[in-house]
Protein backbone atom coordinates (compact mmCIF):
# COMPACT_ATOMS: atom_id res chain seq x y z
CA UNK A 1 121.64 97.50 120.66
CA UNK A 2 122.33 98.57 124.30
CA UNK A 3 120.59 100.73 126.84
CA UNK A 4 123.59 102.38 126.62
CA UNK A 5 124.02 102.93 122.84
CA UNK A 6 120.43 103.74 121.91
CA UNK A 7 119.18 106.34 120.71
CA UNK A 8 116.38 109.19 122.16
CA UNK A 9 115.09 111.41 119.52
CA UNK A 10 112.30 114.12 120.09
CA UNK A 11 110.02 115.08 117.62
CA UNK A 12 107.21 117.85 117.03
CA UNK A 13 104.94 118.85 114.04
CA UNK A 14 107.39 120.49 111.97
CA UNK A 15 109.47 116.48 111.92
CA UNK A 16 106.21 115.04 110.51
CA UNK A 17 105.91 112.98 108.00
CA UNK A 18 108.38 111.18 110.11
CA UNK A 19 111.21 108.49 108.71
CA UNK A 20 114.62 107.27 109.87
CA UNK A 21 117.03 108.20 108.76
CA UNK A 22 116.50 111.40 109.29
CA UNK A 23 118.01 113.85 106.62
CA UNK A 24 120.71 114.49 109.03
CA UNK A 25 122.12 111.07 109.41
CA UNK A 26 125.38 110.76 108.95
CA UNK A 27 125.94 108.53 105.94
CA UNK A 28 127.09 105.83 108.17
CA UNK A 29 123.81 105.84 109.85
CA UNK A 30 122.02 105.02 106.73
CA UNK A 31 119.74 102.37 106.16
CA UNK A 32 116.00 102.36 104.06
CA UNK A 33 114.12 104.83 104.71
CA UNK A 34 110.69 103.42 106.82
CA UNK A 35 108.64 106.26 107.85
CA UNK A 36 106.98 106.05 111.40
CA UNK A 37 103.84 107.33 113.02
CA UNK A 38 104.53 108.66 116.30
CA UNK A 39 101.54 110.39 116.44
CA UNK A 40 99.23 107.59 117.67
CA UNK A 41 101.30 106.09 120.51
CA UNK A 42 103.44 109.28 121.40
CA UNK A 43 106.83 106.85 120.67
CA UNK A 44 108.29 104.33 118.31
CA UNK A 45 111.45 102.18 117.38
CA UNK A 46 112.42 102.29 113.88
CA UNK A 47 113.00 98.96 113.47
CA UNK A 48 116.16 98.89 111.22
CA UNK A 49 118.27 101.15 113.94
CA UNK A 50 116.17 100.68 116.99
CA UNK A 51 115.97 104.57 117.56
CA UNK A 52 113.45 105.49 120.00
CA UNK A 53 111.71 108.57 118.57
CA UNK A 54 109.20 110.50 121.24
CA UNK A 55 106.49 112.85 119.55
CA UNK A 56 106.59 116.11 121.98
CA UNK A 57 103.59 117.85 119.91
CA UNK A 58 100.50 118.59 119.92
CA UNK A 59 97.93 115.83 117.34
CA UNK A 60 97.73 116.75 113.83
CA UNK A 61 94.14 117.61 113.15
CA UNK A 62 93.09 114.03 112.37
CA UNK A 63 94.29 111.87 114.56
């Protein structure tokens, strides 16, 4: 996957638990679901689809 095909997603609290696919994907866009914590780096790649998903929130109490 491209620069110019990837994908940016933002996320805040109310995304977490995180996983791709999102619920939203079309069914196209479906692959097994892997969830993904964001909320230690800020950002991950899911690494079936390669979307890049940004956490734009504030830390869960926890972390």
């Amino acid at each position: 996957m491209d620069a110019d095909t990837a994908r940016l997603v933002e996320v805040t609290e109310k995304d977490l638990p995180l996983h791709c696919p999102t619920p939203g994907a079309p069914l196209w866009a479906r692959h097994p679901r892997v969830f993904l914590d964001v909320t230690k780096r800020g950002e991950m790649l899911c690494p079936y689809c390669g979307t890049r998903y940004v956490y734009k929130g504030t830390a869960p109490k926890g972390h």
